[in-house]
Protein backbone atom coordinates (compact mmCIF):
# COMPACT_ATOMS: atom_id res chain seq x y z
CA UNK A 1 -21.83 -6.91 -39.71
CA UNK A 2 -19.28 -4.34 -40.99
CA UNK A 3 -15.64 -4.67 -40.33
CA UNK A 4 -14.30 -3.22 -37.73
CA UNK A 5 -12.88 0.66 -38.48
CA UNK A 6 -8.50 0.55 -38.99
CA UNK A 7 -6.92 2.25 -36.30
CA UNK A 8 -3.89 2.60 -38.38
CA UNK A 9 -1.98 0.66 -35.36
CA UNK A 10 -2.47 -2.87 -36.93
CA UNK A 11 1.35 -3.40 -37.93
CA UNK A 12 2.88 -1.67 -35.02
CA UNK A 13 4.22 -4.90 -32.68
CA UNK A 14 3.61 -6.31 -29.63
CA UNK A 15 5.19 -4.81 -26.76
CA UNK A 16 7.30 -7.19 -25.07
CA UNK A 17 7.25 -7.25 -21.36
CA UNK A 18 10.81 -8.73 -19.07
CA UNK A 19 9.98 -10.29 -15.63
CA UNK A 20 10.72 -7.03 -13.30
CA UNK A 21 13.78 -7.78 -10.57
CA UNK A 22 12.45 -7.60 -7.17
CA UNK A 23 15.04 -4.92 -6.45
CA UNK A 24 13.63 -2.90 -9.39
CA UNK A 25 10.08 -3.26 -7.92
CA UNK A 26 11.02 -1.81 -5.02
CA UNK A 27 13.18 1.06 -6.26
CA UNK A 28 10.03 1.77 -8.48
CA UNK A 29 7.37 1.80 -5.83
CA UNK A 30 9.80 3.92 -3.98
CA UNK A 31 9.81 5.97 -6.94
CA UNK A 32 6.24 6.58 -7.44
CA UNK A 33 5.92 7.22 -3.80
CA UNK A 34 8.12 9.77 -3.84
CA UNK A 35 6.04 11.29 -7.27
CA UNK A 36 2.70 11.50 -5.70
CA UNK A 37 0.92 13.71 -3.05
CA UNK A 38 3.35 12.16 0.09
CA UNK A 39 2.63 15.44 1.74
CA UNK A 40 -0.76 15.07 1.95
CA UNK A 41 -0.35 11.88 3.33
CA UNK A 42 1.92 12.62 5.91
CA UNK A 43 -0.54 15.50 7.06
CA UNK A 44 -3.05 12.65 7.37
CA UNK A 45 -1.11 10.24 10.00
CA UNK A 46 -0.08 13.47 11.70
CA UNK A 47 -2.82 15.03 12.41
CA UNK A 48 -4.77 11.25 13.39
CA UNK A 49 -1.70 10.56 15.51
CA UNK A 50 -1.00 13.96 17.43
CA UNK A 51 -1.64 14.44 20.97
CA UNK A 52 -2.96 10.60 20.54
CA UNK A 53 0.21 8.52 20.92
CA UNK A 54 4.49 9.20 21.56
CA UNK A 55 5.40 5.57 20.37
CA UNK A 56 4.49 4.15 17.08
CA UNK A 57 5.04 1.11 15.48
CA UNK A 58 4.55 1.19 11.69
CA UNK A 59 4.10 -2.44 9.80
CA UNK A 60 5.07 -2.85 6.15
CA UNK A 61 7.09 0.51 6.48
CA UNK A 62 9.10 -0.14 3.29
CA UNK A 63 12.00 2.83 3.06
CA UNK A 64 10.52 4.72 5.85
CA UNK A 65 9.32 7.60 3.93
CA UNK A 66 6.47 8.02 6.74
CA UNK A 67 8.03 6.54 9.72
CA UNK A 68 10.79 9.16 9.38
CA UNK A 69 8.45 11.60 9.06
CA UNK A 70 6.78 11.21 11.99
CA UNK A 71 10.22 10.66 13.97
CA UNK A 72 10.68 14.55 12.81
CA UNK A 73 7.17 15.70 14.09
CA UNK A 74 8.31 14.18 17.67
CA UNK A 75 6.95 10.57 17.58
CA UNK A 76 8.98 7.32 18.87
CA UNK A 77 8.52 5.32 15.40
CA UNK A 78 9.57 2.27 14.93
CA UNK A 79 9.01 0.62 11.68
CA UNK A 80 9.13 -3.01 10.32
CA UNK A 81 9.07 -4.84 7.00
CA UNK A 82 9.94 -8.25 5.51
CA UNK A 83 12.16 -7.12 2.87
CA UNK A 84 15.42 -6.42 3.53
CA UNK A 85 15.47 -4.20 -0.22
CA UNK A 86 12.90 -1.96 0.57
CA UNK A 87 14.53 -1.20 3.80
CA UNK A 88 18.02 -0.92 2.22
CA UNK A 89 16.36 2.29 0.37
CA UNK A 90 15.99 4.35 3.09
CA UNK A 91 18.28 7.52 3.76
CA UNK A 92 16.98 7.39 7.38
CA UNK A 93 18.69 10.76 9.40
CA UNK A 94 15.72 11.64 11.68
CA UNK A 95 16.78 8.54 14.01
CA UNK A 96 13.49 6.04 13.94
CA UNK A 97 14.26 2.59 14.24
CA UNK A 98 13.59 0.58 10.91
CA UNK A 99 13.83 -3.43 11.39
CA UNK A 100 13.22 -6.47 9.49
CA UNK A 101 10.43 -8.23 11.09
CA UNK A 102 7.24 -10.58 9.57
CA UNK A 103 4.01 -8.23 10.24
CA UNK A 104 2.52 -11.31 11.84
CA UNK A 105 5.39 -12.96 13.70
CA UNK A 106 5.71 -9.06 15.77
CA UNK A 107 8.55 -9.18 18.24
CA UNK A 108 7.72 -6.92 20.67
CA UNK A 109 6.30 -6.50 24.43
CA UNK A 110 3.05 -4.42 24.72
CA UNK A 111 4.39 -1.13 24.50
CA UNK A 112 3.16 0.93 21.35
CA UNK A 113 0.50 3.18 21.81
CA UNK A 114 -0.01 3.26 18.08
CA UNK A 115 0.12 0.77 15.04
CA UNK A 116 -0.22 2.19 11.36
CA UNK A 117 -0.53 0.02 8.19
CA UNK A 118 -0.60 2.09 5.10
CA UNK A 119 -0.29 1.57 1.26
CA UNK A 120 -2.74 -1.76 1.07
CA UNK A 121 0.23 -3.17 2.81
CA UNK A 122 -2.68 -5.41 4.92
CA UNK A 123 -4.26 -6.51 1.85
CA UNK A 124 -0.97 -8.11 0.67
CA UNK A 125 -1.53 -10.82 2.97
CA UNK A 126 -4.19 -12.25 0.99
CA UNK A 127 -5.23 -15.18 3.13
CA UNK A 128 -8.28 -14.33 6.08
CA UNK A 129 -6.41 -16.52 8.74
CA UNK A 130 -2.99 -14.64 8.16
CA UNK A 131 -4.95 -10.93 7.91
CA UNK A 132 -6.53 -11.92 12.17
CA UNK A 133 -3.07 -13.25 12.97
CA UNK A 134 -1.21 -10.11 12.13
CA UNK A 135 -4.51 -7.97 13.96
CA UNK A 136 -4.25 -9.79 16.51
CA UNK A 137 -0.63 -9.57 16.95
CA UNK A 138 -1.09 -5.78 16.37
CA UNK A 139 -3.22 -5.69 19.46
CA UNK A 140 -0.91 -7.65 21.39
CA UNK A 141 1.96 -5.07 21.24
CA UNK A 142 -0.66 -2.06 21.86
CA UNK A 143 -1.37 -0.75 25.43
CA UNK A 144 -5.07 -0.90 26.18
CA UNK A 145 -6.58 1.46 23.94
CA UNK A 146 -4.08 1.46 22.07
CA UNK A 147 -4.86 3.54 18.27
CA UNK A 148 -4.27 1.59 14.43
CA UNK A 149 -4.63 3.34 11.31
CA UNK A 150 -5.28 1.34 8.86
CA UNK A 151 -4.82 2.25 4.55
CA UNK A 152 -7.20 -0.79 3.16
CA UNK A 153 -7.98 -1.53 -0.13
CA UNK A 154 -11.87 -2.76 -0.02
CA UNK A 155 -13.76 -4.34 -3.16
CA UNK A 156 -16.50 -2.11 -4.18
CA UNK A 157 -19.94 -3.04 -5.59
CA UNK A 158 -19.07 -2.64 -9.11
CA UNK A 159 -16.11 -5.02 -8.76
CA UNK A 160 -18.75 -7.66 -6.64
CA UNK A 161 -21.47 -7.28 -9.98
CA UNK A 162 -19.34 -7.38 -12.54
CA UNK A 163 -16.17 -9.37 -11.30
CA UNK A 164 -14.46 -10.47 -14.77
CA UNK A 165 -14.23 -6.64 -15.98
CA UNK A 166 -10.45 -5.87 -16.51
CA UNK A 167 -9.53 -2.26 -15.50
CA UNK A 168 -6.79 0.00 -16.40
CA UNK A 169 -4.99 2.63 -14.22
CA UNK A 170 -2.48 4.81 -15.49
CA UNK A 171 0.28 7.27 -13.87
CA UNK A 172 3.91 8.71 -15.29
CA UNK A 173 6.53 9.58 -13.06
CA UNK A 174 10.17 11.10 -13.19
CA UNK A 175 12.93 8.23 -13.10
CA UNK A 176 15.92 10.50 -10.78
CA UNK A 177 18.25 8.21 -13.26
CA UNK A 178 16.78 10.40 -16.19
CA UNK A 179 13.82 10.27 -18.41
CA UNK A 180 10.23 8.67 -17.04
CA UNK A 181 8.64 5.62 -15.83
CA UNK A 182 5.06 5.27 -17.25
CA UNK A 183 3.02 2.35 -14.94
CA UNK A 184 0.07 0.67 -16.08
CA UNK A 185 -1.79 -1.15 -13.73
CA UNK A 186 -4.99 -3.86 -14.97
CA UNK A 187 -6.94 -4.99 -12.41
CA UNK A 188 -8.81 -7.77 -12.51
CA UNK A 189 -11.43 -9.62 -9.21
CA UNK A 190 -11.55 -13.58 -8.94
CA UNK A 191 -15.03 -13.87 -6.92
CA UNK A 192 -14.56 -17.26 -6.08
CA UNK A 193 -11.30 -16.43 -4.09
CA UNK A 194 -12.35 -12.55 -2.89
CA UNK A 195 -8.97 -11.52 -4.82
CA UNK A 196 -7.91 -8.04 -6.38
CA UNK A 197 -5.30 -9.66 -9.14
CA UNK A 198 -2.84 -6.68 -10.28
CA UNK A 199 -0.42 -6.54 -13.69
CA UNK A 200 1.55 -4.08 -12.82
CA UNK A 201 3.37 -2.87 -15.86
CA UNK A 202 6.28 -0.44 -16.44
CA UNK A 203 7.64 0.73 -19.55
CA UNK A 204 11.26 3.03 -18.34
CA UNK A 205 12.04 5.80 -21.03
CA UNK A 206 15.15 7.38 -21.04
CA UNK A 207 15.55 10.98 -23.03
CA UNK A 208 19.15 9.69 -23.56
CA UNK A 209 19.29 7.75 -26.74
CA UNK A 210 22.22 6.00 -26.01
CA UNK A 211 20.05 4.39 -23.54
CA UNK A 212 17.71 1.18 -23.72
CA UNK A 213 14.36 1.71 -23.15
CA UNK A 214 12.78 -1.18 -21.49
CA UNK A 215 9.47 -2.74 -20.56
CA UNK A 216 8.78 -5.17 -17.26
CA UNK A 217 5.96 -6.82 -15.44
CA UNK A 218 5.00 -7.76 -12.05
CA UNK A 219 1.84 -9.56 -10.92
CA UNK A 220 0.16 -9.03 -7.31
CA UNK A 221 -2.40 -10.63 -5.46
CA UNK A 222 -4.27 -8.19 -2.76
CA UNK A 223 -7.00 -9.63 -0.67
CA UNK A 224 -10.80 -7.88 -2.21
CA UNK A 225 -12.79 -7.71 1.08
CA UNK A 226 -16.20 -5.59 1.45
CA UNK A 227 -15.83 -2.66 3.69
CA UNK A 228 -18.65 -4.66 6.03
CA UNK A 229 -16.10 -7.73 5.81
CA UNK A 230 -13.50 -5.49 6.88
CA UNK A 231 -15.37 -3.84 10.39
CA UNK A 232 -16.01 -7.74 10.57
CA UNK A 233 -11.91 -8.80 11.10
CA UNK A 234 -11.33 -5.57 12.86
CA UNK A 235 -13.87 -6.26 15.21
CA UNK A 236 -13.10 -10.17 15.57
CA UNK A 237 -9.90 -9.27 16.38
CA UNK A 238 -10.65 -6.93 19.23
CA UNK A 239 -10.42 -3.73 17.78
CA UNK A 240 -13.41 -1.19 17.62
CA UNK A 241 -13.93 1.14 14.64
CA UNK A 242 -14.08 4.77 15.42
CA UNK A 243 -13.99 6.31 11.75
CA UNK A 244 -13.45 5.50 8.26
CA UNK A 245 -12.48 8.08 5.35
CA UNK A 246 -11.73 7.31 1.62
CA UNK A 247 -9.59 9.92 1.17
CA UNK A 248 -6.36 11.67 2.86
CA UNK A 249 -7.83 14.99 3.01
CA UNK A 250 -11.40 16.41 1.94
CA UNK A 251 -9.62 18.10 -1.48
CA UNK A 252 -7.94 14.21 -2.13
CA UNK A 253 -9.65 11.94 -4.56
CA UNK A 254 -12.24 9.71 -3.38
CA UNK A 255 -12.92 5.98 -3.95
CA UNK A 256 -15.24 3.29 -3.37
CA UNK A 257 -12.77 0.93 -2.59
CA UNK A 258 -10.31 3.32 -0.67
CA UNK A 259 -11.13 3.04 3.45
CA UNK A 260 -8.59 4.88 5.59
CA UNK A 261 -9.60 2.99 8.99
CA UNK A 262 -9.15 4.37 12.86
CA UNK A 263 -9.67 1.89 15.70
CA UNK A 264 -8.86 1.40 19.20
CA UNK A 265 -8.23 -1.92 20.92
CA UNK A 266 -10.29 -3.52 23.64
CA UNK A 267 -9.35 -3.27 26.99
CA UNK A 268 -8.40 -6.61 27.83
């Protein structure tokens, strides 16, 4: 066996990685959101949602980048998250309603005609029994027929086959504090508990040189469901499935493991 060819990279050293702050996990996310194609995005819940709903409730809405969107386009939006930091980050002038609320505890009388759940934001619930208790707390606060959109992650065959294959992602985005954030992501799938494991990784470089560049990590667990498993707990929990995309728009990107969901409650 010959020896393996030099890179000429064998002395450089290790990177070091810092646990990342919660508050700088969200002001990253926010970040990145803000980098990528949020447009498109928006154009995607509008266009689902017109003519379809006035009053939306929008779980896991972080800074409210979409629910006060929609607000502007003439919804009723009211959006909820956990985390009083990611809400803290929104510059909110288009007069939605942003609360802190648990996505499965849902405070509210039947009275949205619309739920939307985007980012993987269901997937971060991990657990089956906690995924049908915030579905069926969804449908609770719908009117009859009431319409959820739904941005799921879903574990594709190639993650089912081949589950101890480490993957890595890779985007750059501005920092508005100067310089760039560069993210790695390596993803990982534990068959024996249907989990997505994420190291999330982000390396912030500043074009000042009086400024220290630094490098932090952040693990997350998202629940890896089949897109069958997924029509399964929608349907369990009273909700029928009228479409299913994997992208925002036909020019976006598609993936295996992308579903963009649309479903309408029961009548009860």
């Amino acid at each position: 066996m010959y020896p393996a060819e030099p890179t000429g990279y064998e002395d450089e050293p290790r990177e070091q990685f810092h646990p990342l702050p919660s508050d700088l996990h969200h002001l990253f996310y926010h970040y990145e959101r803000l980098s990528h194609e949020l447009y498109t995005e928006q154009c995607y819940y509008r266009t689902r949602l017109r003519g379809r709903c006035s009053r939306l409730l929008e779980l896991g809405c972080g800074a409210g980048l979409l629910a006060n969107d929609l607000q502007l386009q003439g919804f009723k939006v009211t959006g909820i998250d956990i985390d009083l930091k990611a809400l803290s980050l929104s510059q909110a002038s288009s007069g939605c309603c942003l609360v802190q609320m648990d996505m499965c505890e849902l405070g509210f009388k039947p009275c949205f005609e619309a739920a939307l759940i985007g980012q993987n934001t269901l997937n971060l619930l991990v657990d089956l029994e906690k995924i049908l208790r915030c579905l069926n707390e969804i449908r609770r606060v719908l009117v009859p027929s009431g319409l959820l959109l739904v941005h799921l992650f879903c574990a594709d065959d190639d993650q089912l086959t081949e589950p101890g294959e480490r993957v890595l992602q890779f985007c750059l985005f501005d920092n508005p504090e100067g310089g760039k954030i560069i993210k790695e992501t390596i993803r990982s799938f534990d068959p024996d508990q249907q989990v997505l494991l994420l190291e999330e990784r982000y390396k912030i470089r500043h074009f000042n040189p009086e400024l220290t560049d630094m490098n932090y990590r952040h693990h997350l667990r998202l629940a890896a469901i089949s897109r069958s498993g997924w029509f399964k707990l929608f349907n369990s929990a009273g909700f029928t499935v009228e479409s299913c995309t994997s992208g925002f728009s036909e020019s976006s990107p598609s993936s295996a493991s992308t579903l963009h969901l649309v479903a309408h409650s029961a009548r009860r």
